[in-house]
C-alpha atoms as a PDB file:
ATOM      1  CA  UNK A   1      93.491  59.517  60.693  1.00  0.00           C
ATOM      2  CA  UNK A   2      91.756  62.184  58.818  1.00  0.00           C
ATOM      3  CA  UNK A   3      94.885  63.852  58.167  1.00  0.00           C
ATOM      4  CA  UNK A   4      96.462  61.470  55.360  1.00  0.00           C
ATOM      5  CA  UNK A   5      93.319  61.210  53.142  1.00  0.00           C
ATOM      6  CA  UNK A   6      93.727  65.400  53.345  1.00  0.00           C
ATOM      7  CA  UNK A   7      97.863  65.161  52.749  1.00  0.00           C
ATOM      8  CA  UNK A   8      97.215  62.547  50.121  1.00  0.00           C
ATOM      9  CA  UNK A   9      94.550  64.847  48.135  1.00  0.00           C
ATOM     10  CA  UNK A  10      97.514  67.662  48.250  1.00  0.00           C
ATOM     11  CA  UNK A  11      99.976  65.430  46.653  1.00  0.00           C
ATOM     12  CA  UNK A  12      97.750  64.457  43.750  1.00  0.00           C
ATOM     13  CA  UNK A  13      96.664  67.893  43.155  1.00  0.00           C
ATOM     14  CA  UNK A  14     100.300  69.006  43.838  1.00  0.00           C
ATOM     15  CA  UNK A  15     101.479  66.153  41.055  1.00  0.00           C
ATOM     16  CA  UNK A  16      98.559  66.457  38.479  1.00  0.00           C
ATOM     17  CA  UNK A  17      99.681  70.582  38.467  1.00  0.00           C
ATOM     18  CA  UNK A  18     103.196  69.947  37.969  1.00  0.00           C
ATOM     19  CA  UNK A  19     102.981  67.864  35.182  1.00  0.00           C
ATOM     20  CA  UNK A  20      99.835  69.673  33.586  1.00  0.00           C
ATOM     21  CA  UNK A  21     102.245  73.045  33.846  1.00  0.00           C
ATOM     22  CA  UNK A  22     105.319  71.340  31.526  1.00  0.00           C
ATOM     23  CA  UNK A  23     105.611  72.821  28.095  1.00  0.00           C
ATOM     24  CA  UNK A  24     108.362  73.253  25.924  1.00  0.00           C
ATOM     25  CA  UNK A  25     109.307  75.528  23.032  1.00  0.00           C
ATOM     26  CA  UNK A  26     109.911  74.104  19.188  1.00  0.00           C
ATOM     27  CA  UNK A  27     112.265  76.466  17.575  1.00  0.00           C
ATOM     28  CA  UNK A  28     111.113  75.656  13.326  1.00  0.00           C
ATOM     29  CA  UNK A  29     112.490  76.754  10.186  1.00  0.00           C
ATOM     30  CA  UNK A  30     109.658  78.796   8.598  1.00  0.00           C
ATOM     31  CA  UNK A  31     109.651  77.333   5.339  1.00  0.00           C
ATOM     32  CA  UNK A  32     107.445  79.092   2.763  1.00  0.00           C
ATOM     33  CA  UNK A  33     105.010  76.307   1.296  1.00  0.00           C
ATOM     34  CA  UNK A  34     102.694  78.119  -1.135  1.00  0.00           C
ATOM     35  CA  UNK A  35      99.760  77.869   0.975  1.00  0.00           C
ATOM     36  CA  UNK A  36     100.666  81.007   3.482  1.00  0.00           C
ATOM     37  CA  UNK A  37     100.827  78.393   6.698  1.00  0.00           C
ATOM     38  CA  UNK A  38     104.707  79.435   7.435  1.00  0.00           C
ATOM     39  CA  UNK A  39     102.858  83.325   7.292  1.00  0.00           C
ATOM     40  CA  UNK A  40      99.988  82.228   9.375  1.00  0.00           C
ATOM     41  CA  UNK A  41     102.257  80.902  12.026  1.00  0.00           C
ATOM     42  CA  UNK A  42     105.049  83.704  11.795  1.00  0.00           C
ATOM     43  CA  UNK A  43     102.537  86.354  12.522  1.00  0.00           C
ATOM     44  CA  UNK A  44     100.869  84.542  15.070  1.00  0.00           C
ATOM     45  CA  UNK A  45      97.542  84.651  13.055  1.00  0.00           C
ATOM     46  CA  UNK A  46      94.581  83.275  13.809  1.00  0.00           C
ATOM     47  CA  UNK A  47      95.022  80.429  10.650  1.00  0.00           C
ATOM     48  CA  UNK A  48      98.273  79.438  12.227  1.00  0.00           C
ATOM     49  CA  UNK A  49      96.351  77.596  15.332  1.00  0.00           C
ATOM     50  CA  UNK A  50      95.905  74.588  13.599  1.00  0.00           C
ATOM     51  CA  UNK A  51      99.186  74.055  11.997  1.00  0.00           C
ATOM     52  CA  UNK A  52     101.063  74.735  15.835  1.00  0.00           C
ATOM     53  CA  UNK A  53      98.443  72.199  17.725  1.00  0.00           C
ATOM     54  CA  UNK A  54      99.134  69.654  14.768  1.00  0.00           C
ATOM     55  CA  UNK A  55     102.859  69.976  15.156  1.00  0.00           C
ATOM     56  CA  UNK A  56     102.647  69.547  19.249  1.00  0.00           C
ATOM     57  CA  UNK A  57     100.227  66.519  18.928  1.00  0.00           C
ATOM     58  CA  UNK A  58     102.837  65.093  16.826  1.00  0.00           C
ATOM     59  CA  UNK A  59     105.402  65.407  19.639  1.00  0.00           C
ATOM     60  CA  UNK A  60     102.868  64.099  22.201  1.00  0.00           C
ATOM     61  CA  UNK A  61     102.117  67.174  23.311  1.00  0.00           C
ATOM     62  CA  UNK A  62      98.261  68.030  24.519  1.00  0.00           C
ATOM     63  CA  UNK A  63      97.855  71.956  22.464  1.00  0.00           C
ATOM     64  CA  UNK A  64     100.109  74.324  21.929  1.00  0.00           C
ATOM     65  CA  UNK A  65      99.883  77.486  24.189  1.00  0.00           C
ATOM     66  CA  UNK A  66     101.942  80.147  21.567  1.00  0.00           C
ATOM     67  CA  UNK A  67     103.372  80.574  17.949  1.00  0.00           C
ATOM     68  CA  UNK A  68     105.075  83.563  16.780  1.00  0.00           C
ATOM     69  CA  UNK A  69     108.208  84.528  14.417  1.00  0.00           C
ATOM     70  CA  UNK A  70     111.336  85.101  16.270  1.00  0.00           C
ATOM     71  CA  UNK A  71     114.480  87.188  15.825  1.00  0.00           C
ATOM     72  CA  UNK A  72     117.605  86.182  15.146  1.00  0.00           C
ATOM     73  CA  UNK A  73     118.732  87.225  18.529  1.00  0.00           C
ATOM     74  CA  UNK A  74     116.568  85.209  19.967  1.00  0.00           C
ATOM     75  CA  UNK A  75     118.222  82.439  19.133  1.00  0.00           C
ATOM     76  CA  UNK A  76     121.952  80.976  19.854  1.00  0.00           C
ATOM     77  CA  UNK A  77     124.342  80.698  17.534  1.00  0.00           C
ATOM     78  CA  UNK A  78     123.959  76.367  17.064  1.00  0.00           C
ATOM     79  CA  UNK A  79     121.144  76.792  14.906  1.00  0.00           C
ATOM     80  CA  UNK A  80     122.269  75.632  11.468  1.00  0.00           C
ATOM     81  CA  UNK A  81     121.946  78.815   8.827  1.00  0.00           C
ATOM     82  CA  UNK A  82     121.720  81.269  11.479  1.00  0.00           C
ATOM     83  CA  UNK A  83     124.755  82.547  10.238  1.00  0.00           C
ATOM     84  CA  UNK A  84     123.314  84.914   7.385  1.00  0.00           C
ATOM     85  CA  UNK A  85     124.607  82.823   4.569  1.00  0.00           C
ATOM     86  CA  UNK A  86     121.903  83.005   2.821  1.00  0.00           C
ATOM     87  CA  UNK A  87     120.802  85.087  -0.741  1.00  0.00           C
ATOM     88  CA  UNK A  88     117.227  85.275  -0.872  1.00  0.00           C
ATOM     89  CA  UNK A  89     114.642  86.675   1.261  1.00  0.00           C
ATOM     90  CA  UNK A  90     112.166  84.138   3.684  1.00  0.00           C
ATOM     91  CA  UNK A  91     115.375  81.770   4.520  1.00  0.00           C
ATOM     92  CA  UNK A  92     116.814  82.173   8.140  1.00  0.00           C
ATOM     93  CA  UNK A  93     113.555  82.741   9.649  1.00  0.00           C
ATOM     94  CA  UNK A  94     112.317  81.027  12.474  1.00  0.00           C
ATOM     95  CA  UNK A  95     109.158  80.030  14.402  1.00  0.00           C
ATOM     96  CA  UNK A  96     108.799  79.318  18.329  1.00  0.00           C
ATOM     97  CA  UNK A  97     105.547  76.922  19.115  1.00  0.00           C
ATOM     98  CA  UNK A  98     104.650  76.522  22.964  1.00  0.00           C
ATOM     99  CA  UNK A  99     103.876  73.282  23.551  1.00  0.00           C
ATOM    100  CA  UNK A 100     102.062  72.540  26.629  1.00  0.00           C
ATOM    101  CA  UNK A 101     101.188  68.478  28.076  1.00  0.00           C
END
C-alpha cells in the first residue's frame, strides 16, 4: 500500500514539470517608438526585461525566459514584409520573446 502514495507523488511532480517547462516564442515587429524600448529589446539589453515580461503576462504567460533581434533567416517566408519591400532603415526587423508558464 505504500507504493501508490510513492507512484502518486511521481505523477504530480512528473505533471507540475511538464507544464512548468512549456514556453513559446513571440516573433514581434520591432517598431521604433521614440523611447529606445524596440532597441532595448533587439539587443537583448538589460532595459528590455520589462517590456518582454509585460508582453508574456499579457498572453498569460508567467516571465519571459529570452528577447533578442532575429535575422531574417530566421524566420519563414509567411511573415508579412519579410519580403524586403521596404525603403527605410528599422522596418523588417524582428524580435523573438521566450515566454515561459
Amino acid at each position: 500500500m505504500r507504493i501508490i502514495p510513492v507512484i502518486l507523488a511521481a505523477v504530480v511532480l512528473f505533471v507540475g514539470a511538464t507544464a512548468w517547462a512549456d514556453s513559446r516564442v513571440f516573433i514581434i515587429a520591432n517598431q521604433a517608438d521614440g523611447y529606445g524600448v524596440d532597441q532595448c529589446l533587439a539587443q537583448g539589453e538589460r532595459c528590455g526585461a520589462y517590456a518582454a515580461h509585460s508582453y508574456c503576462r499579457s498572453r498569460d504567460f508567467a516571465r519571459a525566459t529570452a528577447y533578442r533581434r532575429i535575422r531574417p533567416d530566421e524566420m519563414t517566408d509567411s511573415i508579412p514584409g519579410s519580403t524586403g519591400s521596404c525603403r527605410h532603415s528599422g522596418c523588417n526587423e524582428y524580435v523573438a520573446i521566450t515566454c515561459q508558464r
